[in-house]
Protein backbone atom coordinates (compact mmCIF):
# COMPACT_ATOMS: atom_id res chain seq x y z
CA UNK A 1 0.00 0.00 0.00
CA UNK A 2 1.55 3.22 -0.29
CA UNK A 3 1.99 5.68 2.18
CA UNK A 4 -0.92 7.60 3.75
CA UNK A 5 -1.55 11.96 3.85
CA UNK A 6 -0.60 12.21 7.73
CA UNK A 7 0.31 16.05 7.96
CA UNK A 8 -0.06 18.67 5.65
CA UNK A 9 0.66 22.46 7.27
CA UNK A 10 3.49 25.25 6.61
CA UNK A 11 6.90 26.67 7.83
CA UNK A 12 6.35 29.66 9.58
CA UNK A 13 9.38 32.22 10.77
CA UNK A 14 8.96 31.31 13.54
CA UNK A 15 10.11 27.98 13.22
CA UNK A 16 13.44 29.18 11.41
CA UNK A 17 16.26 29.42 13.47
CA UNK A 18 19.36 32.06 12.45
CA UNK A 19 20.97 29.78 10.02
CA UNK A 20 18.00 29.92 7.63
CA UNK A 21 16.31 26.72 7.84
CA UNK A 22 13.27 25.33 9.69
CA UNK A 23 14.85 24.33 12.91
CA UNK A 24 15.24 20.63 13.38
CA UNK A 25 12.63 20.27 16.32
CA UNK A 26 9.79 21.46 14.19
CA UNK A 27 10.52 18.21 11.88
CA UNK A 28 10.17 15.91 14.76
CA UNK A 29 7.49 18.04 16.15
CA UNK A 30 5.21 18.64 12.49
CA UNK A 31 6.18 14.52 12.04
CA UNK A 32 4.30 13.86 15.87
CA UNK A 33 1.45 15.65 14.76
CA UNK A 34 1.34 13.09 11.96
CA UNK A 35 1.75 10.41 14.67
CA UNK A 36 -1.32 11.48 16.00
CA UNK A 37 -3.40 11.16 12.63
CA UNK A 38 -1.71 7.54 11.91
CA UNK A 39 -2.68 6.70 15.46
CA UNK A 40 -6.31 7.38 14.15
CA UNK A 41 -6.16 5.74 10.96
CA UNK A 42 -4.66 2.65 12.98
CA UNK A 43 -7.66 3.02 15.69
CA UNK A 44 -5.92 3.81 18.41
CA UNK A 45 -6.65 7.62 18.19
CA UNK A 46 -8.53 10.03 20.48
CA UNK A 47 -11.48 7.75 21.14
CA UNK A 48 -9.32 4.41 21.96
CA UNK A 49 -7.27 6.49 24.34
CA UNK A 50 -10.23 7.84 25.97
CA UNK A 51 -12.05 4.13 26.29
CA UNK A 52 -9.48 1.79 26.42
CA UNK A 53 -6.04 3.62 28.09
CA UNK A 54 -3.90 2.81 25.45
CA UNK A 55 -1.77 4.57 22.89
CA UNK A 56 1.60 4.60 20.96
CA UNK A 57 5.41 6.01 22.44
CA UNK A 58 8.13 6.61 20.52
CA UNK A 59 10.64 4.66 21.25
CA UNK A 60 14.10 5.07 18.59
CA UNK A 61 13.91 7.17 15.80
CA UNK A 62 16.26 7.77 13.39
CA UNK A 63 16.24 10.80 10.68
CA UNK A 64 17.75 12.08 8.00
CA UNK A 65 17.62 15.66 6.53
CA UNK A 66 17.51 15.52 2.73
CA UNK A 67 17.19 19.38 2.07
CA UNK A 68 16.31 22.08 3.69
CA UNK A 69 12.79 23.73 4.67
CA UNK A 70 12.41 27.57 4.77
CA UNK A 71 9.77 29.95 5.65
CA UNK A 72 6.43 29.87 3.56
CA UNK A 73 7.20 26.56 2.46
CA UNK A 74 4.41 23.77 2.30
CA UNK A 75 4.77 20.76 4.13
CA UNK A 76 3.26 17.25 3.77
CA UNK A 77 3.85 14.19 5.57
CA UNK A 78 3.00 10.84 4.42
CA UNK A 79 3.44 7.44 6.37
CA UNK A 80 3.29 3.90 6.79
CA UNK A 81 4.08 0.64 9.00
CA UNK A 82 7.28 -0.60 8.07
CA UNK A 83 7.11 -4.15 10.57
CA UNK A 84 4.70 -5.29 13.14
CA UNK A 85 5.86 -6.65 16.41
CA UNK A 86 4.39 -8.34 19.26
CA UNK A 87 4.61 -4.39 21.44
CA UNK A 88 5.86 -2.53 18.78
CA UNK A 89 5.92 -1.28 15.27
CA UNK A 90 7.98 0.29 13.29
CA UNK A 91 6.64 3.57 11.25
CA UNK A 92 8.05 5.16 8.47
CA UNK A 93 7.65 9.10 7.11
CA UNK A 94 8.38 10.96 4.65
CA UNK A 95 8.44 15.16 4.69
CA UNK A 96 7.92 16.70 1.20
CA UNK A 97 7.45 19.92 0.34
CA UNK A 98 4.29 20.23 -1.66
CA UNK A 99 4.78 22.10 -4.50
CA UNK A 100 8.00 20.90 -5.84
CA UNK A 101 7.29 17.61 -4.73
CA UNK A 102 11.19 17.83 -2.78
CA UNK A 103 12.13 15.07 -0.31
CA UNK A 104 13.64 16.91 2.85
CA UNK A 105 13.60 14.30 5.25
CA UNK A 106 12.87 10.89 5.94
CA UNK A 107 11.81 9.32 9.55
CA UNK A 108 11.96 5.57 10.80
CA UNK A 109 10.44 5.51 14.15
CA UNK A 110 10.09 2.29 16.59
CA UNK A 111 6.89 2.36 18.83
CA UNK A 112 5.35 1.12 21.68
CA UNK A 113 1.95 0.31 22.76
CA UNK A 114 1.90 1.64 26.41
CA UNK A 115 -0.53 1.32 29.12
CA UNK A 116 -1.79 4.54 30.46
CA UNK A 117 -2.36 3.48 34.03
CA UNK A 118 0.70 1.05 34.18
CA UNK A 119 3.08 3.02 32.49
CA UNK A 120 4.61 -0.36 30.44
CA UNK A 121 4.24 -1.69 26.85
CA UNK A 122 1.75 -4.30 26.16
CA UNK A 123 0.80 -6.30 23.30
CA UNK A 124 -1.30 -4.62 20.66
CA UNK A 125 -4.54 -5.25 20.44
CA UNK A 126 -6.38 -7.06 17.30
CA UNK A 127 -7.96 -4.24 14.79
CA UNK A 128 -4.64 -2.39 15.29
CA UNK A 129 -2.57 -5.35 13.76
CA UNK A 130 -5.48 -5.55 10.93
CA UNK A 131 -5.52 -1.92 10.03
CA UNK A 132 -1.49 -2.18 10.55
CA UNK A 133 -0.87 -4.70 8.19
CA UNK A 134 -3.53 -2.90 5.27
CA UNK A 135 -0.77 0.25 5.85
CA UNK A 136 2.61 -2.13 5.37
CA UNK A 137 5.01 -0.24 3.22
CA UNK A 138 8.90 -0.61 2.18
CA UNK A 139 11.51 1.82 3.36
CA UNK A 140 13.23 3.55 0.09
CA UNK A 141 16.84 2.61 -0.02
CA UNK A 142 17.24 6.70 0.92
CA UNK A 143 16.00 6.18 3.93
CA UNK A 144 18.69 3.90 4.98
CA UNK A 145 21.20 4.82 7.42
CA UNK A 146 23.88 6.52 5.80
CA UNK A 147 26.82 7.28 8.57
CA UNK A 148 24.79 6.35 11.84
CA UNK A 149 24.14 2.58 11.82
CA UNK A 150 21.56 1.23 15.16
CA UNK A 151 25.04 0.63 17.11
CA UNK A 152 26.10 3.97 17.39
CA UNK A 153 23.65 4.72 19.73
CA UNK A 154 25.23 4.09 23.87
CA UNK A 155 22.97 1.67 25.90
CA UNK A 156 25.07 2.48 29.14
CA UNK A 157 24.57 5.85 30.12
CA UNK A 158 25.57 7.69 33.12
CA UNK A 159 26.52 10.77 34.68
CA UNK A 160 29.48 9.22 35.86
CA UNK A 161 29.84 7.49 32.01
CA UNK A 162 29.80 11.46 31.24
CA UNK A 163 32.33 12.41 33.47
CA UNK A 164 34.81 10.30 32.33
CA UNK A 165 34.32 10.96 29.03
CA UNK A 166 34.76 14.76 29.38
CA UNK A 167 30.81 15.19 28.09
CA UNK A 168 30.20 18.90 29.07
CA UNK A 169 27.05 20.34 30.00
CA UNK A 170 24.83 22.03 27.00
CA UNK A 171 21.31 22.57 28.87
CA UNK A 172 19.32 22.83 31.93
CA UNK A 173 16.48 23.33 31.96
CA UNK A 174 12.87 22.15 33.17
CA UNK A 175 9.40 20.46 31.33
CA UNK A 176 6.83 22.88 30.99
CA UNK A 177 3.68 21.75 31.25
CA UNK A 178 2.74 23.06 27.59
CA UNK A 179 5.60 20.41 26.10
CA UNK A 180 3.51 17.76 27.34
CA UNK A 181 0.75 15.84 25.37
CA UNK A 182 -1.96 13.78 25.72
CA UNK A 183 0.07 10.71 27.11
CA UNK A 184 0.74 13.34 30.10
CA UNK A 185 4.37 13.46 29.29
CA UNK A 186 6.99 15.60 27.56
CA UNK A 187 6.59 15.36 23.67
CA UNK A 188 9.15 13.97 21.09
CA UNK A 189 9.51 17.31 19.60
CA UNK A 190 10.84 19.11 22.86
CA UNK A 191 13.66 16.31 23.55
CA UNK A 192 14.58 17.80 19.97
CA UNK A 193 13.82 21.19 21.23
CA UNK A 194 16.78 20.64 23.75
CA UNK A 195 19.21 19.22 21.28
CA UNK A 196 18.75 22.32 19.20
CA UNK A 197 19.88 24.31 22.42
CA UNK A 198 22.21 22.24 23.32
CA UNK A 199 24.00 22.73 19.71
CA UNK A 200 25.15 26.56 20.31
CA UNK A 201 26.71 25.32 23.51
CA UNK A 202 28.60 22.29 21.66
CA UNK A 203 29.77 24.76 18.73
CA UNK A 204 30.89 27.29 21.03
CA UNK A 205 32.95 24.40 23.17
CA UNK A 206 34.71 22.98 19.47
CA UNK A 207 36.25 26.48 19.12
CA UNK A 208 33.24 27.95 16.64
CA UNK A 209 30.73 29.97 18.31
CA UNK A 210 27.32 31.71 16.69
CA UNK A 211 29.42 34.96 16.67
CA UNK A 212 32.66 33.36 14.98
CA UNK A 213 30.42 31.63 12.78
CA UNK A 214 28.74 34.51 11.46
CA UNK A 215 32.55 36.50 11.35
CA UNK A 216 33.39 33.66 8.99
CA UNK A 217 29.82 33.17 6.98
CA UNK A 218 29.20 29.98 8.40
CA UNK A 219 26.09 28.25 9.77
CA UNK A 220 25.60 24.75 10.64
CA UNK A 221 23.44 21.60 9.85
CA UNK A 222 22.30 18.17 10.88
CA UNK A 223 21.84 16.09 8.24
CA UNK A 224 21.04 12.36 9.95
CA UNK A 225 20.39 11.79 13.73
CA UNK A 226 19.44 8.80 15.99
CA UNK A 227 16.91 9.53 18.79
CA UNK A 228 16.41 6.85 21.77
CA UNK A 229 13.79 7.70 24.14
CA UNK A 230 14.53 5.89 27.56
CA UNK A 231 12.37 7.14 29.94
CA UNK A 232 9.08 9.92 29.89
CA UNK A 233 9.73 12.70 31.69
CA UNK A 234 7.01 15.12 33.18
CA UNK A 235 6.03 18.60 33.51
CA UNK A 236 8.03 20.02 36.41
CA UNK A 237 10.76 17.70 35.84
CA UNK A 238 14.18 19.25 35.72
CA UNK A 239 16.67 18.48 32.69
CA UNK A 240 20.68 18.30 32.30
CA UNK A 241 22.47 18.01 28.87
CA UNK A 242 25.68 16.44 28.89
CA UNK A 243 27.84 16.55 25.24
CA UNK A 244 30.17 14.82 23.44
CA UNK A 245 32.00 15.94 20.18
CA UNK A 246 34.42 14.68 17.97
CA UNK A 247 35.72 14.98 13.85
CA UNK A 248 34.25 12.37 12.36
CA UNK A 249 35.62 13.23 8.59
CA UNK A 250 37.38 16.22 7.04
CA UNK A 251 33.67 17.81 6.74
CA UNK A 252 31.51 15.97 9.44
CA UNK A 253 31.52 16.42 13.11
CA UNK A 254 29.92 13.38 15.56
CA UNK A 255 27.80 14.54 18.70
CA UNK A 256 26.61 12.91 21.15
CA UNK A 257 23.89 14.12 23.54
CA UNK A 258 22.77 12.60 26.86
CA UNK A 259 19.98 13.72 28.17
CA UNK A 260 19.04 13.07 32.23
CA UNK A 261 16.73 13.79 34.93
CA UNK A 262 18.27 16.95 36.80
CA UNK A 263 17.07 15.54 40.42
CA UNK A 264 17.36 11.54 39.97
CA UNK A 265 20.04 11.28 37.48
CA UNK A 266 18.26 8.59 35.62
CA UNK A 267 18.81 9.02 31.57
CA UNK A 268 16.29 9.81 29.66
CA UNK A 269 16.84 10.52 25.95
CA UNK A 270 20.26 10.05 23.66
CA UNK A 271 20.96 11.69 20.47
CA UNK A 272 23.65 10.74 18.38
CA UNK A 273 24.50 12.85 14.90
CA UNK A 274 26.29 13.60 12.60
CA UNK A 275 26.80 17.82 11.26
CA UNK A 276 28.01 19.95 9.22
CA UNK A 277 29.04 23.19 8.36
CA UNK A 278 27.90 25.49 5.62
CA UNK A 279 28.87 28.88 3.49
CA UNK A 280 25.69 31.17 4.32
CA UNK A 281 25.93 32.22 0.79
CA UNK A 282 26.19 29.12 -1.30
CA UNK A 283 24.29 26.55 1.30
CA UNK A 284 27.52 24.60 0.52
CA UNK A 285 29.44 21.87 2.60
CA UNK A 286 32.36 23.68 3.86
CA UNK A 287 35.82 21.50 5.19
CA UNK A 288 35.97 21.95 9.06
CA UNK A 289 38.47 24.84 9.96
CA UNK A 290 41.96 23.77 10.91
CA UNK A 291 41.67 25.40 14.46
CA UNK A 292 38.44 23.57 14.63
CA UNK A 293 39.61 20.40 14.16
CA UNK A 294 42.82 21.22 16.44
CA UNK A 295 40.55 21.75 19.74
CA UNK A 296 38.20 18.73 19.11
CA UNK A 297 41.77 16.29 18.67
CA UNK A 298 42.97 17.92 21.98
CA UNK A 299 39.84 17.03 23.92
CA UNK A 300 38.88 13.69 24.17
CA UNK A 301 35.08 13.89 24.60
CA UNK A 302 33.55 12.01 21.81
């Protein structure tokens, strides 16, 4: 079958950051809205919630950014189930722009069916395997990891793991109870939301800087990420960012954020990418200054 209308809105200015581009937590956030219409085509929606207690989490995601999205630009997201699992499922997206028809990013997301009252995954119920399996698609070979395979993500995280790594901090911050959703906990898009502010911090500690940047005519871009979601975190909740960075080519950098509960300590969310830099005038690739790559060889936080 191929892939369903899930989304279909607009980039606004607000949603462009300074380098140009529709910020990167507006795809994850525009692609959750879509979540929300699959969850009704799947029926599991609004009315399933209500009755039965049960929805869908995300889980791992991973993304890549194909082009770019600017203001005034249309936006339409189609999906479809990629597998079906005994708990899970795995969803695939795809964010076009409408009227050229461009590709600008691509989204593979594991979920969960989670218990609203227990707080656990639990097997999916009947109609939402039948309806599942009418919606199975293929992922397009362009969706396929291209420089962050499933094992780059960390399964041991720690503040301690952080410390010895030389991970600095890159937020902190608390969940407000307007980035929560209807599952009653923070949504995907503000995990991303911190990322994004964590990313000034991380430029500024590999030598680079918003002000340098613009001195030089640089801005900066993710083009593939891998999201794990560990555990929810609620409104009032405090966060901590803790970063990594390293070279990962002659044009790349790898990051590495760990995201924790400020009181408990207990992880939460990791995102791994890979970025880049840019000219501001051609929206070209740029190689990674020499002074740049000096300070990231001399630190050994990666």
């Amino acid at each position: 079958m191929a892939l369903i209308d899930t989304y279909r809105g607009y980039v606004s200015l607000q949603e462009c950051d300074e380098m140009g581009h529709m910020n990167i937590q507006h795809y994850v956030g525009k692609a959750s809205d879509a979540h929300f219409n699959l969850r009704a085509a799947l029926g599991i929606g609004y009315e399933h919630q209500a009755r039965e207690r049960t929805t869908y989490v995300a889980l791992e995601h991973h993304i890549r950014f194909h082009r770019e999205l600017r203001a005034s630009d249309l936006v339409l997201i189609r999906s479809g189930i990629v597998e079906m699992r005994d708990k899970t499922m795995r969803v695939y997206q795809e964010v076009r722009e409408i009227l050229d028809d461009r590709l600008a990013a691509t989204l593979t997301l594991d979920v969960g069916h989670f218990d609203l009252d227990k707080r656990k995954l639990t097997p999916w119920p009947a109609h939402v395997r039948d309806k599942a399996t009418e919606m199975m698609t293929e992922m397009p070979d362009y969706a396929a990891p291209r420089s962050l395979p499933a094992e780059t993500l960390t399964r041991d995280i720690s503040l301690a793991r952080a410390d010895e790594l030389g991970m600095v901090e890159t937020n902190r911050s608390a969940v407000a109870p307007w980035e929560c959703d209807s599952n009653g906990h923070m949504n995907t898009r503000f995990f991303m939301a911190r990322v994004s502010d964590a990313q000034g911090h991380m430029w500024a500690h590999a030598g680079l800087g918003r002000h340098e940047q613009a001195a030089r005519g640089l801005a900066t871009a993710t083009v593939e990420t891998r999201l794990s979601y560990k555990r929810e975190l609620m409104a009032g909740q405090t966060i901590v960012v803790r970063t990594g960075i390293a070279a990962d080519s002659a044009r790349t950098l790898r990051y590495r954020h760990w995201l924790f509960n400020g009181e408990t300590g207990e992880p939460a969310f990791e995102a791994v990418g890979a970025g880049l830099l840019f000219d501001k005038s051609t929206r070209k690739a740029v190689t990674l200054p020499d002074d740049v790559k000096a300070r990231l060889a001399s630190t050994h936080n990666n």
